[in-house]
C-alpha atoms as a PDB file:
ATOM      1  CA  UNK A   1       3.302 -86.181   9.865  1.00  0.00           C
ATOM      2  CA  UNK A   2       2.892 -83.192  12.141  1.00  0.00           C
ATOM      3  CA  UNK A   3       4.945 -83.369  14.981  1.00  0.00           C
ATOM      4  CA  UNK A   4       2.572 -81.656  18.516  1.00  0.00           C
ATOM      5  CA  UNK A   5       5.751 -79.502  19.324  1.00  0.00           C
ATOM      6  CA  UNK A   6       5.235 -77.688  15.915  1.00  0.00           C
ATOM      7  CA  UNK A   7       1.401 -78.192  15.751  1.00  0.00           C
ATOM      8  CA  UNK A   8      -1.320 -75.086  16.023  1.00  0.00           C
ATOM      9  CA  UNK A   9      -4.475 -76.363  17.920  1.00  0.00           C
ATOM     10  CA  UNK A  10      -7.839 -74.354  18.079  1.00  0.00           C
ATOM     11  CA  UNK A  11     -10.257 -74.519  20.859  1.00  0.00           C
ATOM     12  CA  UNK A  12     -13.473 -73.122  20.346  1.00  0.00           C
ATOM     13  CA  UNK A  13     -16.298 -72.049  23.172  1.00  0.00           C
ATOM     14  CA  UNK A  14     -18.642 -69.890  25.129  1.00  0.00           C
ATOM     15  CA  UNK A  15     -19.841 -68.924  28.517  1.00  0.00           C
ATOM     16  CA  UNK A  16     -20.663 -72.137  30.233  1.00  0.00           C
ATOM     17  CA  UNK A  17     -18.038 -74.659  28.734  1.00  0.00           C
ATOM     18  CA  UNK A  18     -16.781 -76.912  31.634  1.00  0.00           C
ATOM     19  CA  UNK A  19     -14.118 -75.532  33.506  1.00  0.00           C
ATOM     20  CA  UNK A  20     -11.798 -78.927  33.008  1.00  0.00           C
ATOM     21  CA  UNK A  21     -12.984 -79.564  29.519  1.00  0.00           C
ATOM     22  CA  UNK A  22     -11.202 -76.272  28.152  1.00  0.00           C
ATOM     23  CA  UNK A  23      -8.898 -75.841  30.781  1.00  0.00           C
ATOM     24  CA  UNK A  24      -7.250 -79.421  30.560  1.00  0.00           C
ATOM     25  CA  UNK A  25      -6.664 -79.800  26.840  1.00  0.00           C
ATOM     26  CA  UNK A  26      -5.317 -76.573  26.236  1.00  0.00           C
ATOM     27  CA  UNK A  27      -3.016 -76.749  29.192  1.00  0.00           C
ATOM     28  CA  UNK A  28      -1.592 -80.270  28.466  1.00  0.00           C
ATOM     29  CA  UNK A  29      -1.452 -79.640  24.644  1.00  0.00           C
ATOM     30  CA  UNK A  30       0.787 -76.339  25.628  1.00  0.00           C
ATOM     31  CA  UNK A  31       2.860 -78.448  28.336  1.00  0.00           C
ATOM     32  CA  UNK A  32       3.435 -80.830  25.233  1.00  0.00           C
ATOM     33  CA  UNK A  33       4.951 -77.651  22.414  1.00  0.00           C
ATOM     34  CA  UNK A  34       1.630 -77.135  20.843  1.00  0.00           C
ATOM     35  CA  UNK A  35       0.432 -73.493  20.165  1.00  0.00           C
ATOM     36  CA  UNK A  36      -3.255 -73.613  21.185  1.00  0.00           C
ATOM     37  CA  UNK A  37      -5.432 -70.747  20.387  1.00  0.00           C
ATOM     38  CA  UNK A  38      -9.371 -70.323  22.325  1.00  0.00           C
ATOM     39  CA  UNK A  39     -11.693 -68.876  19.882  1.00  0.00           C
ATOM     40  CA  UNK A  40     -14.907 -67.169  21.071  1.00  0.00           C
ATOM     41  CA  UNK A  41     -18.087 -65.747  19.341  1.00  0.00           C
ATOM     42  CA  UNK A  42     -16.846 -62.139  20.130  1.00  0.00           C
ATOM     43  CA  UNK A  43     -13.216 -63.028  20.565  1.00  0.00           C
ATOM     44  CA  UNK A  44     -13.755 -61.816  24.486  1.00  0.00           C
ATOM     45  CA  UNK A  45     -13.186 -63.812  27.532  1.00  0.00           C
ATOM     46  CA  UNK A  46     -15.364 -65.946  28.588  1.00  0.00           C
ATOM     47  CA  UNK A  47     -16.818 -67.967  32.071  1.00  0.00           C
ATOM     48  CA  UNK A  48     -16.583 -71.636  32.547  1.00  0.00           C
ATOM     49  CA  UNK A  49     -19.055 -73.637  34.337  1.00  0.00           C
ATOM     50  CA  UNK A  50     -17.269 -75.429  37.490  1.00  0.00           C
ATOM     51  CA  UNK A  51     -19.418 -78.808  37.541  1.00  0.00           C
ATOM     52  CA  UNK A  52     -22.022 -77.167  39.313  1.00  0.00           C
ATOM     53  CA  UNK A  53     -22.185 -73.556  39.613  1.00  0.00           C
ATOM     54  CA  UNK A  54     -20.077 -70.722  37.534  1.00  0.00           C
ATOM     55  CA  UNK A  55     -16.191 -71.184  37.235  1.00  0.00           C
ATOM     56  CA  UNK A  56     -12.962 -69.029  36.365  1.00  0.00           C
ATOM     57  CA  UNK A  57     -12.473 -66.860  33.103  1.00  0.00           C
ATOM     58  CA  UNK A  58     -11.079 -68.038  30.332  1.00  0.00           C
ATOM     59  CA  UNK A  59      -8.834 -65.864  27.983  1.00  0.00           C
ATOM     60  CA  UNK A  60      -9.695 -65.767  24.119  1.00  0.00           C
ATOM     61  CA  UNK A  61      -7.439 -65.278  21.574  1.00  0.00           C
ATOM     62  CA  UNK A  62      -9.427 -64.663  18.884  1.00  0.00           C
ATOM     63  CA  UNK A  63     -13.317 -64.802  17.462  1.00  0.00           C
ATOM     64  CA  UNK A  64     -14.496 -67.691  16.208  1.00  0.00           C
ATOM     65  CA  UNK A  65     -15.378 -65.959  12.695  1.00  0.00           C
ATOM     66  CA  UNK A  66     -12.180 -64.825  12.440  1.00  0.00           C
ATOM     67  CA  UNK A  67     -10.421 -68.283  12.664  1.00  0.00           C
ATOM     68  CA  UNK A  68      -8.931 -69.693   9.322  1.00  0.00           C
ATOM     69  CA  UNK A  69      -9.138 -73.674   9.351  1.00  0.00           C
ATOM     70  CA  UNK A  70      -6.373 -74.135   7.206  1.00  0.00           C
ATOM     71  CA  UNK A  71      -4.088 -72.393   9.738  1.00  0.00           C
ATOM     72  CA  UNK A  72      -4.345 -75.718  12.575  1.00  0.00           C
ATOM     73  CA  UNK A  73      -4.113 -78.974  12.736  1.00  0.00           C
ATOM     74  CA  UNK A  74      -7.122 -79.902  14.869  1.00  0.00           C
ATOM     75  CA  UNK A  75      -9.759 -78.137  16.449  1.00  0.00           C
ATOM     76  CA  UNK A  76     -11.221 -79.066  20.135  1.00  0.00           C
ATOM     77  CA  UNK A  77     -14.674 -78.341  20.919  1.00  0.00           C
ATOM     78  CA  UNK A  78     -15.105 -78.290  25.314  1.00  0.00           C
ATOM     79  CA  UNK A  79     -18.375 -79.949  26.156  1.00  0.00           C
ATOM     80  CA  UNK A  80     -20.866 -78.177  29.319  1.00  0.00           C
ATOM     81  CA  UNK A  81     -24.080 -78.027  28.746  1.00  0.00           C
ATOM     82  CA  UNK A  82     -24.234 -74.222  27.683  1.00  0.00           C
ATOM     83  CA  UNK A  83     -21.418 -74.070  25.727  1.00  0.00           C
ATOM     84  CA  UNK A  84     -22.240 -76.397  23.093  1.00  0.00           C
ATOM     85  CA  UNK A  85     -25.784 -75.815  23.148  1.00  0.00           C
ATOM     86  CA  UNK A  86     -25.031 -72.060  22.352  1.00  0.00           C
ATOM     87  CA  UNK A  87     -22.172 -73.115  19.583  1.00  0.00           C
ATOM     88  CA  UNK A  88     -24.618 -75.834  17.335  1.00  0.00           C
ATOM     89  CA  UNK A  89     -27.008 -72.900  16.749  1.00  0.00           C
ATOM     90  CA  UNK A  90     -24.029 -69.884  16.154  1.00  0.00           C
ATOM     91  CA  UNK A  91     -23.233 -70.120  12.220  1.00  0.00           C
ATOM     92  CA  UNK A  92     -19.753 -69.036  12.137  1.00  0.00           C
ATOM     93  CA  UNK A  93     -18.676 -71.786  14.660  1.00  0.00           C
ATOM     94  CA  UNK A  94     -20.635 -74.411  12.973  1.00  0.00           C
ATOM     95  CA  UNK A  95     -18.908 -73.050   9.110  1.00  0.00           C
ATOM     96  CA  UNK A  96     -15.859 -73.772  11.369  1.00  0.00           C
ATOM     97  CA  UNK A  97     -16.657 -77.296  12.405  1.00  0.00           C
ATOM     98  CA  UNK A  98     -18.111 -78.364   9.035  1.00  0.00           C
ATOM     99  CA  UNK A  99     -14.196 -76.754   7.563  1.00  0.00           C
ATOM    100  CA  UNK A 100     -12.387 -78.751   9.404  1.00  0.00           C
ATOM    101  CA  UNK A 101     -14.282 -81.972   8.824  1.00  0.00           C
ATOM    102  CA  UNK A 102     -14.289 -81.239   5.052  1.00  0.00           C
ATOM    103  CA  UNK A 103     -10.499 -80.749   4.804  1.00  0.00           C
ATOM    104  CA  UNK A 104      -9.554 -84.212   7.053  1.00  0.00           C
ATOM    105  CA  UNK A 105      -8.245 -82.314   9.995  1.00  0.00           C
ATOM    106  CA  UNK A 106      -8.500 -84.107  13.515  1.00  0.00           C
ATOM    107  CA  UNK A 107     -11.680 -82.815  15.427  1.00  0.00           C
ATOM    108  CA  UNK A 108     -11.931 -83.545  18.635  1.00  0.00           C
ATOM    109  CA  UNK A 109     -15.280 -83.279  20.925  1.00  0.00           C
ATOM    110  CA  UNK A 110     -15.753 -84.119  25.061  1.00  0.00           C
ATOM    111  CA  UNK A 111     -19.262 -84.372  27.324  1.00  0.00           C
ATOM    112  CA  UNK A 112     -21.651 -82.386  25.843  1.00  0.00           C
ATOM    113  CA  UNK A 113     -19.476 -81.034  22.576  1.00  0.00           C
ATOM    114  CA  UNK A 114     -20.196 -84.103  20.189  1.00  0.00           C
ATOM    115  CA  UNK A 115     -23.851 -82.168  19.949  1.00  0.00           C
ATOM    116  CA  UNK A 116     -21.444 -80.265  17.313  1.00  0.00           C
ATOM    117  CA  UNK A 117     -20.559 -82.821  15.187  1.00  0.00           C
ATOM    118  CA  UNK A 118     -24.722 -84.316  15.290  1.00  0.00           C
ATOM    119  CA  UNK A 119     -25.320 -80.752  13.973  1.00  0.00           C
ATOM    120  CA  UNK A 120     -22.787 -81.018  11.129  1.00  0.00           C
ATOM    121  CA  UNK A 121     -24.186 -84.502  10.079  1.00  0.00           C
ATOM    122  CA  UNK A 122     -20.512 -85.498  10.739  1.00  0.00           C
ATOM    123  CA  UNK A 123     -21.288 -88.891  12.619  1.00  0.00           C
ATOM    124  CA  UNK A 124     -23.667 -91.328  10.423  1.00  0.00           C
ATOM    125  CA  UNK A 125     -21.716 -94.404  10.206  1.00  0.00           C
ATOM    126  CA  UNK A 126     -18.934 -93.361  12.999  1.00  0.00           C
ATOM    127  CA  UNK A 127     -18.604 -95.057  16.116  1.00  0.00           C
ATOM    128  CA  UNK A 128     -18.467 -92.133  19.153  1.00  0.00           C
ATOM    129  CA  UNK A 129     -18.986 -91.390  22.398  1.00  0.00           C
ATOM    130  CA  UNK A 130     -20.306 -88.324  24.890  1.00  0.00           C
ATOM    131  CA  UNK A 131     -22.076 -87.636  27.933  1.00  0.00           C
ATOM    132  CA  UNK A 132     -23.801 -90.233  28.564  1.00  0.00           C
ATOM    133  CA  UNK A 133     -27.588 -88.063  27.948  1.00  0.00           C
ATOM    134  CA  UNK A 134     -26.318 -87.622  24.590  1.00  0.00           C
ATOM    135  CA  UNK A 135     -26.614 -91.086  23.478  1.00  0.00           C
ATOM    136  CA  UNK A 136     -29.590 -91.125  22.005  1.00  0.00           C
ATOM    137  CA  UNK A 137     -29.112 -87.725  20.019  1.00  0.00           C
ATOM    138  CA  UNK A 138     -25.399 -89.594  19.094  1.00  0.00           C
ATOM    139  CA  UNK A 139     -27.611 -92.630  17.891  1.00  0.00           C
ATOM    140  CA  UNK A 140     -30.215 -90.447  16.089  1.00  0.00           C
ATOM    141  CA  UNK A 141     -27.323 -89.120  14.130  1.00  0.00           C
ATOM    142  CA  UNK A 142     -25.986 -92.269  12.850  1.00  0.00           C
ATOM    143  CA  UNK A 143     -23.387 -92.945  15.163  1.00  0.00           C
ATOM    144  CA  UNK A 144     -22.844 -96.536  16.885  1.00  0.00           C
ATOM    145  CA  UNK A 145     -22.353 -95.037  20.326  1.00  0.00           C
ATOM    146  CA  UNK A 146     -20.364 -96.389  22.528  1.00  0.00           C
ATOM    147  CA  UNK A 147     -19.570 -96.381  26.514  1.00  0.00           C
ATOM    148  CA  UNK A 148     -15.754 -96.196  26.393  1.00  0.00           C
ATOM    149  CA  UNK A 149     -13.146 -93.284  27.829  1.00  0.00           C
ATOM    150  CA  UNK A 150     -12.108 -91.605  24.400  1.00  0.00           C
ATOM    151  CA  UNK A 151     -13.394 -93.316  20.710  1.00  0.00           C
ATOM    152  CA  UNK A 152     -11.242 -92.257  17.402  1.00  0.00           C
ATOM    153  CA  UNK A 153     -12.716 -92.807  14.481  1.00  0.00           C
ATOM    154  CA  UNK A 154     -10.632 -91.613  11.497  1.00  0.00           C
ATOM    155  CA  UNK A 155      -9.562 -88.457  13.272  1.00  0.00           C
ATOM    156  CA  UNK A 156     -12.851 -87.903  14.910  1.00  0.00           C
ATOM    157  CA  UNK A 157     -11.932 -88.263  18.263  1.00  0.00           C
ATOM    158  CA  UNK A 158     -14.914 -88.190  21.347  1.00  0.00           C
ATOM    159  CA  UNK A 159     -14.801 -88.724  25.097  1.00  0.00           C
ATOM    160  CA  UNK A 160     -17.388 -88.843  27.723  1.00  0.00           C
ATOM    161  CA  UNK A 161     -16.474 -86.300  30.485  1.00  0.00           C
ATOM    162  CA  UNK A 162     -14.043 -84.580  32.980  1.00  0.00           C
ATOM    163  CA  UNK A 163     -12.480 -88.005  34.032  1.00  0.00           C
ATOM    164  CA  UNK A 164     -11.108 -88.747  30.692  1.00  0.00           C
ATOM    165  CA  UNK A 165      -9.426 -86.225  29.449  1.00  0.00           C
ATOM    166  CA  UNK A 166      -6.330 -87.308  29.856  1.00  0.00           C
ATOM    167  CA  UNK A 167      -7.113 -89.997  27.208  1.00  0.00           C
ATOM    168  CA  UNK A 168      -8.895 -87.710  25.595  1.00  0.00           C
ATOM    169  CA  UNK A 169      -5.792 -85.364  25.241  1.00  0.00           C
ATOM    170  CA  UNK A 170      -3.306 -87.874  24.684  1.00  0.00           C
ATOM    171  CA  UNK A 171      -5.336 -89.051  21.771  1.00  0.00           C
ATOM    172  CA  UNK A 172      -5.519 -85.706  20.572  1.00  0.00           C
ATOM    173  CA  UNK A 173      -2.236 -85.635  20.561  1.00  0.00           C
ATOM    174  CA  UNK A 174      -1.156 -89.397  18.667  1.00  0.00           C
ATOM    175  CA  UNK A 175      -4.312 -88.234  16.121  1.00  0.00           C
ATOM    176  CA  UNK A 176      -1.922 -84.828  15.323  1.00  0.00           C
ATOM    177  CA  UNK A 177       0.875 -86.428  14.854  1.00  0.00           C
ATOM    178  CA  UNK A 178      -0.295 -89.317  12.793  1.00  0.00           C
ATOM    179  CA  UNK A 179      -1.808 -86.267  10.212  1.00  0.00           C
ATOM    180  CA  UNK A 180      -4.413 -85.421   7.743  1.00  0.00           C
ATOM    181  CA  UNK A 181      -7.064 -87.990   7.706  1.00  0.00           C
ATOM    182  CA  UNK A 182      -8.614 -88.606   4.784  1.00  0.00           C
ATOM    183  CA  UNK A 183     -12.001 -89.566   5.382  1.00  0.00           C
ATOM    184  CA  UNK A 184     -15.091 -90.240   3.557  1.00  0.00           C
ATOM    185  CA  UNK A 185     -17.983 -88.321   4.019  1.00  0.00           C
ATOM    186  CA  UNK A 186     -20.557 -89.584   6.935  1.00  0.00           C
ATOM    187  CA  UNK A 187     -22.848 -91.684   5.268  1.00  0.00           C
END
């Protein structure tokens, strides 16, 4: 059991994530004691997307290729359109997803950022949720989608948009603390 106040959280995203999708979770997750770190393809800030036209910068902390799995507890992927459209086709970030899958560590996906996990074949079998465009894609995968605020299953953890993220983050938080989740492979 991990408590959040001693808990390292990685974010990871590009230009166009949605502003409140990064913004949020790493705010409340640092108001709560974790360290959270933003990894980006070039480890150099990048611009949200602000619901409907370009947002405010966000600072990075690292690059994505440079971010050892074994060194957090969960990782949070932002949702936007751009962001994870760019992220499901950039190797290093998907290596990074599929890592923390492999090794049972809470992943956690919002809006458009479950395209992620359908990329690393992480949701046959799962039940999830997303923006709600996403469903078939979500279905396509293997996942029983479903309409609800924020869906955990075995610390995959996926919520629909801007509105729930306090859920989201709260669950995020309970997933961290409850620890490594041994989970089988997606089916």
């Amino acid at each position: 059991m991990t408590s959040i106040k001693s808990s390292r959280i990685l974010i990871i995203a590009t230009n166009g994530f949605e502003q409140a999708e990064l913004e949020v979770p790493r705010d409340q997750l640092r108001a709560n004691g974790a360290k959270v770190d933003v990894a980006t393809p070039d480890g150099k800030e990048i611009k949200g997307w602000d619901r409907t036209d370009w947002g405010r910068p966000a600072k990075a902390d690292l690059k994505i290729a440079d971010a050892k799995m074994d060194e957090y507890q969960a990782l949070v992927i932002p949702g936007g359109v751009i962001n994870p459209d760019k992220l499901r086709i950039d190797a290093d970030a998907m290596k990074l997803v599929r890592s923390f899958l492999a090794a049972g560590k809470v992943v956690a996906a919002v809006c458009h950022g479950p395209w992620l996990l359908v990329q690393a074949d992480a949701l046959k079998g799962r039940q999830a949720t997303s923006w709600p465009s996403l469903r078939k894609d979500m279905e396509n995968a293997g996942a029983k989608w479903l309409d609800e605020r924020v869906v955990v299953d075995n610390g995959i953890i996926t919520s629909r948009k801007p509105e729930d993220l306090d859920a989201f983050v709260a669950k995020i938080v309970e997933e961290v603390e409850e620890g490594r989740h041994y989970r089988r492979q997606a089916a």
